[in-house]
C-alpha atoms as a PDB file:
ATOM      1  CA  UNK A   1      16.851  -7.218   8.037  1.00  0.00           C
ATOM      2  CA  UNK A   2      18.073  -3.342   8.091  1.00  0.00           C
ATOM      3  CA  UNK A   3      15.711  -0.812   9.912  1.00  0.00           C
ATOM      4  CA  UNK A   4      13.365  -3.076  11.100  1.00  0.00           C
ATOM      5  CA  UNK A   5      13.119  -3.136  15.026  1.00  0.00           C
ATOM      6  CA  UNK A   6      10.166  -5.454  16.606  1.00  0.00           C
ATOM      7  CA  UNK A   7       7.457  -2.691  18.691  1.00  0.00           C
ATOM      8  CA  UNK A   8       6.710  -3.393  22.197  1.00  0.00           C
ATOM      9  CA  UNK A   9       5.098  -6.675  23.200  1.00  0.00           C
ATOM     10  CA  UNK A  10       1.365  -6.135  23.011  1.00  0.00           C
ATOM     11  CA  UNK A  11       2.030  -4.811  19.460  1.00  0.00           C
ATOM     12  CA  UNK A  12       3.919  -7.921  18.540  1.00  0.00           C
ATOM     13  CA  UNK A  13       0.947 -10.207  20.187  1.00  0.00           C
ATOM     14  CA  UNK A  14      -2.009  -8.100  18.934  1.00  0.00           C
ATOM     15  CA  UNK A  15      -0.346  -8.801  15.131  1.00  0.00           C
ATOM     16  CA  UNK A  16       1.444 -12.029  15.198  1.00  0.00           C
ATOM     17  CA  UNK A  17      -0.340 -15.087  13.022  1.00  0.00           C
ATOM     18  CA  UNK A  18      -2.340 -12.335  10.991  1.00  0.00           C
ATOM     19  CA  UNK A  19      -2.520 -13.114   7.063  1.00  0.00           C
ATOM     20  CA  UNK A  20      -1.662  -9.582   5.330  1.00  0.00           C
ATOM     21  CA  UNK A  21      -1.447  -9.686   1.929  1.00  0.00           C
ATOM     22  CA  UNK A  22       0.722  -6.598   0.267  1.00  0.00           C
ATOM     23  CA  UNK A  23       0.363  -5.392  -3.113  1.00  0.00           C
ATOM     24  CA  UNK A  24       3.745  -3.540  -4.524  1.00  0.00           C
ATOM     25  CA  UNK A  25       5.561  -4.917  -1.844  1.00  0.00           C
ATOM     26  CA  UNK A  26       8.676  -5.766  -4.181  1.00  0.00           C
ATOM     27  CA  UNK A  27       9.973  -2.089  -3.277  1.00  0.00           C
ATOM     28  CA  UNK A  28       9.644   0.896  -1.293  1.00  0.00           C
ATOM     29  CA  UNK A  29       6.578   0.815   0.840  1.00  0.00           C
ATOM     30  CA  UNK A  30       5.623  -2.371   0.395  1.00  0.00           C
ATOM     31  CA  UNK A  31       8.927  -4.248   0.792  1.00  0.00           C
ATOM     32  CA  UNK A  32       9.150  -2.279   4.294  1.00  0.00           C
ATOM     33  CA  UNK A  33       5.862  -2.855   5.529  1.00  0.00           C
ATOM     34  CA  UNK A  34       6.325  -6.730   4.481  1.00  0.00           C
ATOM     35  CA  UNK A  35       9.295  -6.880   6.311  1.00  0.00           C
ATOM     36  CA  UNK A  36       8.231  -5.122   9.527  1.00  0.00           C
ATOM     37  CA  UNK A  37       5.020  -6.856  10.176  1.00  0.00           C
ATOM     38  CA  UNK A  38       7.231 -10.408   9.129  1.00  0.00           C
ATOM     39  CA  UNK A  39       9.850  -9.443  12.386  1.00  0.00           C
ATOM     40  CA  UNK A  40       6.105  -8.408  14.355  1.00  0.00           C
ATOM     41  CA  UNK A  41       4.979 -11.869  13.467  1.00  0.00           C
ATOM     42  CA  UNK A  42       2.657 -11.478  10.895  1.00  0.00           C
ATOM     43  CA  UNK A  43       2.362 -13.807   7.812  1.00  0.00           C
ATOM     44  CA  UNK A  44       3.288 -11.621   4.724  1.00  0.00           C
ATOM     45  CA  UNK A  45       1.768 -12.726   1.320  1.00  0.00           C
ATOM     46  CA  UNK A  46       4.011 -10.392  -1.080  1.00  0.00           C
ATOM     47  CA  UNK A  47       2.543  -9.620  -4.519  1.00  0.00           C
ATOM     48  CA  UNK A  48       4.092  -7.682  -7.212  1.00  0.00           C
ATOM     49  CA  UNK A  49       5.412  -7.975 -10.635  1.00  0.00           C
ATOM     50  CA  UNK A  50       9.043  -8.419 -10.221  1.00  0.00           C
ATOM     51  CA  UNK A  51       8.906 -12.076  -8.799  1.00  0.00           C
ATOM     52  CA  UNK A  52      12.680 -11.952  -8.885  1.00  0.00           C
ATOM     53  CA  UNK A  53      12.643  -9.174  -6.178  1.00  0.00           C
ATOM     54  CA  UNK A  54      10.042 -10.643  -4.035  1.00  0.00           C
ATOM     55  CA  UNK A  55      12.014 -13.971  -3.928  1.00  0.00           C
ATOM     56  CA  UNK A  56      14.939 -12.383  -2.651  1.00  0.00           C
ATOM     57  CA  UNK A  57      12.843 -10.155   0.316  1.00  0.00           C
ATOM     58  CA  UNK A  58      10.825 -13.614   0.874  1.00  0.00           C
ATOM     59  CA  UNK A  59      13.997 -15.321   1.652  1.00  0.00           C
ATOM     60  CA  UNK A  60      15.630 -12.131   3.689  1.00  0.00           C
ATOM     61  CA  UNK A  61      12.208 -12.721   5.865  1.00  0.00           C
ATOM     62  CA  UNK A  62      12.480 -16.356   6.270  1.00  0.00           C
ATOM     63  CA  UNK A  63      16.103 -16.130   7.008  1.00  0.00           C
ATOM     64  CA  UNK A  64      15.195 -14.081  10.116  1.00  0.00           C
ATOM     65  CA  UNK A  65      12.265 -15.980  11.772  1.00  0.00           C
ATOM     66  CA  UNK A  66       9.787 -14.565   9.347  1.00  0.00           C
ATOM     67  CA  UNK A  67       6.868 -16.456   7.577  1.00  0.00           C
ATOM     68  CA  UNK A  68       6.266 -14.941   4.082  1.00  0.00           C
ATOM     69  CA  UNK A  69       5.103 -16.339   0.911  1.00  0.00           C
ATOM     70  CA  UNK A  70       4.945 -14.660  -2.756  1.00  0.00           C
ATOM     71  CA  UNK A  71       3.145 -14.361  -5.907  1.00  0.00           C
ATOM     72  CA  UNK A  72       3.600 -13.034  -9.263  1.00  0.00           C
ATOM     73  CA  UNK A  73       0.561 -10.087  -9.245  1.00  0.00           C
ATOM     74  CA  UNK A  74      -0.864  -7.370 -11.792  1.00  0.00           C
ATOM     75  CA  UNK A  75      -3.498  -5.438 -10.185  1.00  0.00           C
ATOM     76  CA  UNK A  76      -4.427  -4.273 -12.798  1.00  0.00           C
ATOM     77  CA  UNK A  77      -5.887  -7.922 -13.741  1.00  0.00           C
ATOM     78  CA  UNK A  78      -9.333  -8.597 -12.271  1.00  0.00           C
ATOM     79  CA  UNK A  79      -8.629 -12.459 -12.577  1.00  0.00           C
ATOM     80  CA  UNK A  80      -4.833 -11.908 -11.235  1.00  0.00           C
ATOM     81  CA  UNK A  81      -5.738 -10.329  -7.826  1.00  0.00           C
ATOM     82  CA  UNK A  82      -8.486 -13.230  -7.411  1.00  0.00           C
ATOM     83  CA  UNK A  83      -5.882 -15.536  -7.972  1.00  0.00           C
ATOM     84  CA  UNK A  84      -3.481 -13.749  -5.719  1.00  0.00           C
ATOM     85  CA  UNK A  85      -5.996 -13.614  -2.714  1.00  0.00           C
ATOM     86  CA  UNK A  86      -7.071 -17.230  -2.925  1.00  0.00           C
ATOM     87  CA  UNK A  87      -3.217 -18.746  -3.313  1.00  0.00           C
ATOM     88  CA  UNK A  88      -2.917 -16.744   0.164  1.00  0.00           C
ATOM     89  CA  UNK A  89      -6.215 -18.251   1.339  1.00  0.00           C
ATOM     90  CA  UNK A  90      -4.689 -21.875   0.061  1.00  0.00           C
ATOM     91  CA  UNK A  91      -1.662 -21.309   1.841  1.00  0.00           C
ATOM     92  CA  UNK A  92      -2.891 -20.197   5.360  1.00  0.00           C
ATOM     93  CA  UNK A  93      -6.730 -20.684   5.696  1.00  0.00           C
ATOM     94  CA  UNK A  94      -7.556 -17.015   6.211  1.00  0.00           C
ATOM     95  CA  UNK A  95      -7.101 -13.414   4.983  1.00  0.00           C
ATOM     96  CA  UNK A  96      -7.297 -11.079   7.839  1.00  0.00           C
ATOM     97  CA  UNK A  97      -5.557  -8.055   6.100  1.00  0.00           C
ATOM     98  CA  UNK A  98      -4.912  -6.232   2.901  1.00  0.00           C
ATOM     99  CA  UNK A  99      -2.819  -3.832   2.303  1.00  0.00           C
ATOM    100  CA  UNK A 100      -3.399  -2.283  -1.122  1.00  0.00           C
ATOM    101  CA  UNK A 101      -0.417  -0.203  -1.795  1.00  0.00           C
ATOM    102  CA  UNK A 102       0.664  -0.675  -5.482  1.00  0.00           C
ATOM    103  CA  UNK A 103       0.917   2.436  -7.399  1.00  0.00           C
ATOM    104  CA  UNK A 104       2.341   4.063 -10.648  1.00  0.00           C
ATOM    105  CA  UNK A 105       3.069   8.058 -10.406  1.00  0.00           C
ATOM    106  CA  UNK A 106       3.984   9.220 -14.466  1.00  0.00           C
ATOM    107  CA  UNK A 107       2.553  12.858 -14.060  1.00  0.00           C
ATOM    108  CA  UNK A 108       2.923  15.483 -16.884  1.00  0.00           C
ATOM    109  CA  UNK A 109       1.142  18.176 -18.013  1.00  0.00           C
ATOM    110  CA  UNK A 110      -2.208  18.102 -19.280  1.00  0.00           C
ATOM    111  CA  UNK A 111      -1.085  19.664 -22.297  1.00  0.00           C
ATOM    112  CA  UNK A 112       1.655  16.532 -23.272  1.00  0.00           C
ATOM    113  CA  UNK A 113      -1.490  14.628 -24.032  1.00  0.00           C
ATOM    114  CA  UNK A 114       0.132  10.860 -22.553  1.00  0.00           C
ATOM    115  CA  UNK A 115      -3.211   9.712 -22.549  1.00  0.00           C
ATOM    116  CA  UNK A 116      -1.612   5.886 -22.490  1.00  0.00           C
ATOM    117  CA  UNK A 117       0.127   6.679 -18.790  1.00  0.00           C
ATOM    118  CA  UNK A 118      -3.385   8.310 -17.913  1.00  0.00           C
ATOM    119  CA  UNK A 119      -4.963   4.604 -18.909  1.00  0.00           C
ATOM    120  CA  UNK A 120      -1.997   3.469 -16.670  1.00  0.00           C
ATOM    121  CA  UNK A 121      -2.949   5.849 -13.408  1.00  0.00           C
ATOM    122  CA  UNK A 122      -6.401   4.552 -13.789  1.00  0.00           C
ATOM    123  CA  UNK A 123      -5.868   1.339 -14.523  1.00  0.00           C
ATOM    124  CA  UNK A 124      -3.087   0.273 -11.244  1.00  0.00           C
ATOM    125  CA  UNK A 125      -4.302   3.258  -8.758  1.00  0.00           C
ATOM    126  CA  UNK A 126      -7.794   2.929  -9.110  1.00  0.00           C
ATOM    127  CA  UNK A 127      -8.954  -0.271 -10.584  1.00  0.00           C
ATOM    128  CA  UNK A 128      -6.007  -1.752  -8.671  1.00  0.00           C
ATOM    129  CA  UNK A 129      -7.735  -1.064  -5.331  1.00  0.00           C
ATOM    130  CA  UNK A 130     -10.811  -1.723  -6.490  1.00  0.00           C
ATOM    131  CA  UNK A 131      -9.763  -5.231  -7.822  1.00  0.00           C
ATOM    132  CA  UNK A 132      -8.065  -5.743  -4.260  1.00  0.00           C
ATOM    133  CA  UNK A 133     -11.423  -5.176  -2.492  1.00  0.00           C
ATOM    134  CA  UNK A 134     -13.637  -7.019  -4.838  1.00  0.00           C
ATOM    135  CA  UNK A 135     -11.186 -10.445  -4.202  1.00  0.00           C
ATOM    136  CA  UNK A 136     -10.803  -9.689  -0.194  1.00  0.00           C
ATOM    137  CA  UNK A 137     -14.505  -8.474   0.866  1.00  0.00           C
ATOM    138  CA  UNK A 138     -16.849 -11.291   0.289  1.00  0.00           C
ATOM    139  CA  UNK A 139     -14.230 -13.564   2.382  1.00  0.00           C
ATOM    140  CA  UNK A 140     -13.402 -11.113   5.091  1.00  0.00           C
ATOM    141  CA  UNK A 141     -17.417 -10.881   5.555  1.00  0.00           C
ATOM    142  CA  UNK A 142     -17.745 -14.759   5.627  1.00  0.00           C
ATOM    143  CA  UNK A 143     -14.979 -14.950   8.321  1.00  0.00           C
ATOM    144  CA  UNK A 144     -16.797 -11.534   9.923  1.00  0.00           C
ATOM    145  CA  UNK A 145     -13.208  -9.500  10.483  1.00  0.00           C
ATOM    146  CA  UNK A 146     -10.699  -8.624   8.365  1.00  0.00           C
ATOM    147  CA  UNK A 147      -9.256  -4.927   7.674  1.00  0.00           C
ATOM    148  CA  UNK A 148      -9.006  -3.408   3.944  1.00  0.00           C
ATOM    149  CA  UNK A 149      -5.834  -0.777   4.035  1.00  0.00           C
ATOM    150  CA  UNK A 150      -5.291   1.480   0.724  1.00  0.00           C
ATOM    151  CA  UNK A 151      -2.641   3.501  -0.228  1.00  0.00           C
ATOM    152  CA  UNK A 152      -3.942   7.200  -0.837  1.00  0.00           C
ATOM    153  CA  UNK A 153      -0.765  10.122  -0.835  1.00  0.00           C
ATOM    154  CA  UNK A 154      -0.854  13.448   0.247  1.00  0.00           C
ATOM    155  CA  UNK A 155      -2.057  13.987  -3.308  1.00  0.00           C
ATOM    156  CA  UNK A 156      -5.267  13.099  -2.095  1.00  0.00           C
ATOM    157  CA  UNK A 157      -5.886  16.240  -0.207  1.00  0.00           C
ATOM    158  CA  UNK A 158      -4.545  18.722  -2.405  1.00  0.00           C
ATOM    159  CA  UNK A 159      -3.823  19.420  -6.042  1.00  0.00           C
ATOM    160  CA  UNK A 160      -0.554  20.290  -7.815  1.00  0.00           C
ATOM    161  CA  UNK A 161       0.300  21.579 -11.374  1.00  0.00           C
ATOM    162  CA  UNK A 162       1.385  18.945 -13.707  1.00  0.00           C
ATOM    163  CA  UNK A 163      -0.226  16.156 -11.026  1.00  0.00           C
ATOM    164  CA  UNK A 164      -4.290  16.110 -12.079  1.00  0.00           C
ATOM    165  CA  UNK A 165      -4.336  12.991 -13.041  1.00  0.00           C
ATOM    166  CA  UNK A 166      -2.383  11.303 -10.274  1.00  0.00           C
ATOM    167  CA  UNK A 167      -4.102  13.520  -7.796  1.00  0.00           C
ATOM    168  CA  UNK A 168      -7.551  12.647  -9.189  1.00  0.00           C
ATOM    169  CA  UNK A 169      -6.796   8.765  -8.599  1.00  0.00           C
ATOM    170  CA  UNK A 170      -5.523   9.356  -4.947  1.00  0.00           C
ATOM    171  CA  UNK A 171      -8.781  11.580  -4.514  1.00  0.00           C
ATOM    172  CA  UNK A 172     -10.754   8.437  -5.805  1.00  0.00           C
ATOM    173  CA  UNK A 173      -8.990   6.090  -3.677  1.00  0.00           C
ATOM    174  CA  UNK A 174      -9.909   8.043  -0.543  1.00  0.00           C
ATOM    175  CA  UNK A 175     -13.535   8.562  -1.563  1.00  0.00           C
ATOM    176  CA  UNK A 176     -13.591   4.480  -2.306  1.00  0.00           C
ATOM    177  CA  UNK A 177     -12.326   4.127   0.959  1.00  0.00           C
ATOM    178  CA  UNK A 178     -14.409   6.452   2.740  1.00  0.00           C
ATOM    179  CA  UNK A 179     -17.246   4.861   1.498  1.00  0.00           C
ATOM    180  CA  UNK A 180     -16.355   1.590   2.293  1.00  0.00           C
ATOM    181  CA  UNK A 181     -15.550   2.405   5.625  1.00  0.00           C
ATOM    182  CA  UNK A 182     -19.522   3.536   5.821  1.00  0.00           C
ATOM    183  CA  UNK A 183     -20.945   0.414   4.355  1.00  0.00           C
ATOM    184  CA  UNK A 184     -19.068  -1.536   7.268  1.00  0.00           C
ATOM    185  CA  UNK A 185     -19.794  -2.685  10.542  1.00  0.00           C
ATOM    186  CA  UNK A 186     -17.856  -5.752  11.066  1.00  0.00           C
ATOM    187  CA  UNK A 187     -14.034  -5.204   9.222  1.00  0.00           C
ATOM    188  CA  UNK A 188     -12.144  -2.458   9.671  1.00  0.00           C
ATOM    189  CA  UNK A 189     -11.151  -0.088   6.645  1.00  0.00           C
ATOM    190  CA  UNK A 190      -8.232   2.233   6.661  1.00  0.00           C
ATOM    191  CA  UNK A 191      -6.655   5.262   4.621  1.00  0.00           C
ATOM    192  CA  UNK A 192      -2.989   5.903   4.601  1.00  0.00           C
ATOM    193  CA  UNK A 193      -1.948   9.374   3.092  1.00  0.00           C
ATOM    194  CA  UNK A 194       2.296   9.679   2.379  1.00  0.00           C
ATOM    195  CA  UNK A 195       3.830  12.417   1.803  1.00  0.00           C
ATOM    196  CA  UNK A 196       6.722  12.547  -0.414  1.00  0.00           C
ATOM    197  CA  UNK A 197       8.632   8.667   0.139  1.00  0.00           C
ATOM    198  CA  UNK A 198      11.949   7.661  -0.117  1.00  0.00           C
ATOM    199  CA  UNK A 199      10.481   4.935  -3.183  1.00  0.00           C
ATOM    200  CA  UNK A 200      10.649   4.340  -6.605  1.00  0.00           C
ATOM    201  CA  UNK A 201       7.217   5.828  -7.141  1.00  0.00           C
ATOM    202  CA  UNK A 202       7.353   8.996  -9.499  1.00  0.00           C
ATOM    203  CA  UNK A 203      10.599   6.949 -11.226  1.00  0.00           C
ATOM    204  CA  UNK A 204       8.250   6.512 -14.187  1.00  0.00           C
ATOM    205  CA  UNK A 205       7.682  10.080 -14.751  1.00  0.00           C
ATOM    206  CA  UNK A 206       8.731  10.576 -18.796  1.00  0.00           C
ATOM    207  CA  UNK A 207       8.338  14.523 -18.859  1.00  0.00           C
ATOM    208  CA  UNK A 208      11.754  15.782 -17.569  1.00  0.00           C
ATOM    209  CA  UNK A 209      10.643  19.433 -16.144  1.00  0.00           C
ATOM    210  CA  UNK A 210       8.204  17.439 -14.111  1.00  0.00           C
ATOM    211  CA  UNK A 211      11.052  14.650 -12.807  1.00  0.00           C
ATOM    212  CA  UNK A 212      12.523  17.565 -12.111  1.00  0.00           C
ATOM    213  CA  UNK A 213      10.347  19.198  -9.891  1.00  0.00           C
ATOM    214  CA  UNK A 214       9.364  15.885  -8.059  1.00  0.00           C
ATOM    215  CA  UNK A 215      13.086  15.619  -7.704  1.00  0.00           C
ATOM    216  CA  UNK A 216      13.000  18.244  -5.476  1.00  0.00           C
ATOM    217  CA  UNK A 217      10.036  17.440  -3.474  1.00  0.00           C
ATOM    218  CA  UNK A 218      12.679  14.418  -2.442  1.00  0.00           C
ATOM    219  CA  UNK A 219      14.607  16.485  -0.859  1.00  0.00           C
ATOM    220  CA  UNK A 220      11.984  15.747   2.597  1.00  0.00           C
ATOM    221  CA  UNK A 221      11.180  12.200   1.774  1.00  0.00           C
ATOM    222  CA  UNK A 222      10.287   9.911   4.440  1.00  0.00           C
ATOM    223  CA  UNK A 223      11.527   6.429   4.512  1.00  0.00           C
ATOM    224  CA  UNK A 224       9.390   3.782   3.739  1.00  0.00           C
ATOM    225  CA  UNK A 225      10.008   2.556   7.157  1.00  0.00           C
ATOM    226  CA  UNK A 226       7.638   5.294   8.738  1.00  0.00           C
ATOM    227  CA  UNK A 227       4.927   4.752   6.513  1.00  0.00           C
ATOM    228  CA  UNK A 228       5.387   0.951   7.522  1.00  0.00           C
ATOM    229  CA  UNK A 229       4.821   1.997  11.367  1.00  0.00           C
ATOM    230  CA  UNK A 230       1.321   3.763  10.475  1.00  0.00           C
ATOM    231  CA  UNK A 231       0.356   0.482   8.866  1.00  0.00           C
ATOM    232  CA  UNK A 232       1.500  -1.669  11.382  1.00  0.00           C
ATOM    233  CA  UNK A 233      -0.216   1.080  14.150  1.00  0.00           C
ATOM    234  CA  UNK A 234      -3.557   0.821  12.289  1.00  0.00           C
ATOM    235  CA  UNK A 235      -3.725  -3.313  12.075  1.00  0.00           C
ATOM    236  CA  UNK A 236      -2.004  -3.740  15.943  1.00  0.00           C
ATOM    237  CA  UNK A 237      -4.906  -1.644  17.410  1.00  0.00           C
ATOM    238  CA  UNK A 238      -7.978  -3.720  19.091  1.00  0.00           C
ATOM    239  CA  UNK A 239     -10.516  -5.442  16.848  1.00  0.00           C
ATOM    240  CA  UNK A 240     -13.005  -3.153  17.858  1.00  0.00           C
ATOM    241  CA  UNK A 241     -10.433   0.339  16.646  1.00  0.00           C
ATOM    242  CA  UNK A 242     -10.726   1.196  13.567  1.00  0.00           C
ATOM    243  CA  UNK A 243      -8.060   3.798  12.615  1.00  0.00           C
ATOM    244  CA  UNK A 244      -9.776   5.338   9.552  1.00  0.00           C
ATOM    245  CA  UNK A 245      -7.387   8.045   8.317  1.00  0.00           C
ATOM    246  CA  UNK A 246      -3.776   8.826   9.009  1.00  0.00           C
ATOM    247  CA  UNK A 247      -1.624  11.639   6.887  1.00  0.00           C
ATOM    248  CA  UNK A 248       2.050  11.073   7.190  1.00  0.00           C
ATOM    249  CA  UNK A 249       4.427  13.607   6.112  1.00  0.00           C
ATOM    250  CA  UNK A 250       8.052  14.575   7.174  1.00  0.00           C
ATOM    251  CA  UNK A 251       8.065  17.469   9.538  1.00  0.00           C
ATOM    252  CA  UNK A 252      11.032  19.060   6.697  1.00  0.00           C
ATOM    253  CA  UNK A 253       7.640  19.101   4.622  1.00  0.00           C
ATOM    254  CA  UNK A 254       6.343  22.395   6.291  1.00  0.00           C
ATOM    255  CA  UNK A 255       5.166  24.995   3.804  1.00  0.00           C
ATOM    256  CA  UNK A 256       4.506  22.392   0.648  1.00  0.00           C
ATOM    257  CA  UNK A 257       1.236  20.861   0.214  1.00  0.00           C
ATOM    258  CA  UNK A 258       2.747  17.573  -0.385  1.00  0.00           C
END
């Protein structure tokens, strides 16, 4: 497995035989945080829609010591995610983590009216999150632990031209979050912020000017392996830590919002 180094040992032990289910995990941050919690000694329930991807990183895990299972998963689907979290209940008794990180990134101007990849930004960013809470919550509470982790951006803190709608679903998924994190006194609930991320996200984007500008923004991606190391941070601390919020951007990133 390239790029993926095992932490010290109290990491390793403070994360080892924890169920973490990941959402988009057949790519980018996903497939990296699947991967480094797998060599950490987690149990890594993959969900995404290219099962042919997920089969191969599954296999990559197992090869190397890992314990990982997968699942074909739309988050999008109400009924999908419920299936999704109780074939990882099945499998290993318990679901101490979820890491809701799938995302879709088609931005355009207002003005090119693609109301269908608005439905889309909606539908996977927000509702996707949402869906991954409803399945997870009401057994995490039963069990009395678990940890909810969503995927927010940099987007979520500021606003850029041509990125309202994305922006407005990261906004939501921090303010879900946020709220979330009030309403609980038992699991632990956790916002992770990217900044631009060596990914596929944004490889959707139809409108050329603005592929073009987000281009650019590449130019200071992270990989997908740092954003990894704030996840696996945030679930390796002690049950009584919660680490609500981290932003993550590349230190090339000075003077851009994003």
């Amino acid at each position: 497995m390239s790029n993926v180094h095992s932490i010290n040992d109290s990491v390793n032990g403070s994360v080892a035989n924890r169920v973490v289910l990941i959402t988009g995990a057949s790519g980018g941050i996903g497939e990296a945080t699947a991967r480094l919690l797998a060599a950490n000694g987690a149990k890594v329930v993959m969900g995404a829609r290219r099962t042919d991807r997920l089969q191969k990183i599954v296999a990559d895990i197992r090869e190397h010591g890992g314990i990982a299972e997968h699942r074909r998963l739309d988050v999008a689907n109400r009924d999908d995610v419920k299936a999704f979290v109780a074939f990882a209940q099945e499998k290993f008794g318990r679901v101490d983590v979820i890491f809701n990180n799938a995302g879709v990134m088609p931005v355009s101007p207002m003005s090119a009216l693609k109301t269908d990849e608005w439905d889309r930004i909606i539908d996977i960013n927000i509702k996707g999150v949402l869906n991954g809470i409803a399945a997870t919550l009401p057994i995490m509470e039963a069990q009395g632990s678990g940890h909810i982790i969503n995927t927010a951006s940099t987007g979520a803190h500021a606003v850029g031209a041509n990125l309202g709608v994305y922006c407005a679903s990261k906004y939501a998924v921090r303010a879900i979050t946020e709220g979330l994190r009030q309403e609980m006194n038992t699991l632990r609930v956790t916002l992770i912020s990217p900044g631009v991320t060596e990914s596929e996200l944004g490889h959707d984007i139809t409108d050329n000017g603005t592929a073009a500008s987000v281009g650019q923004l590449r130019s200071v991606a992270l990989s997908a392996d740092a954003i990894a190391r704030a996840v696996l941070y945030a679930i390796s601390q002690p049950a009584d830590v919660d680490v609500s919020e981290m932003i993550i951007r590349s230190v090339r990133s000075a003077g851009h919002a994003f």
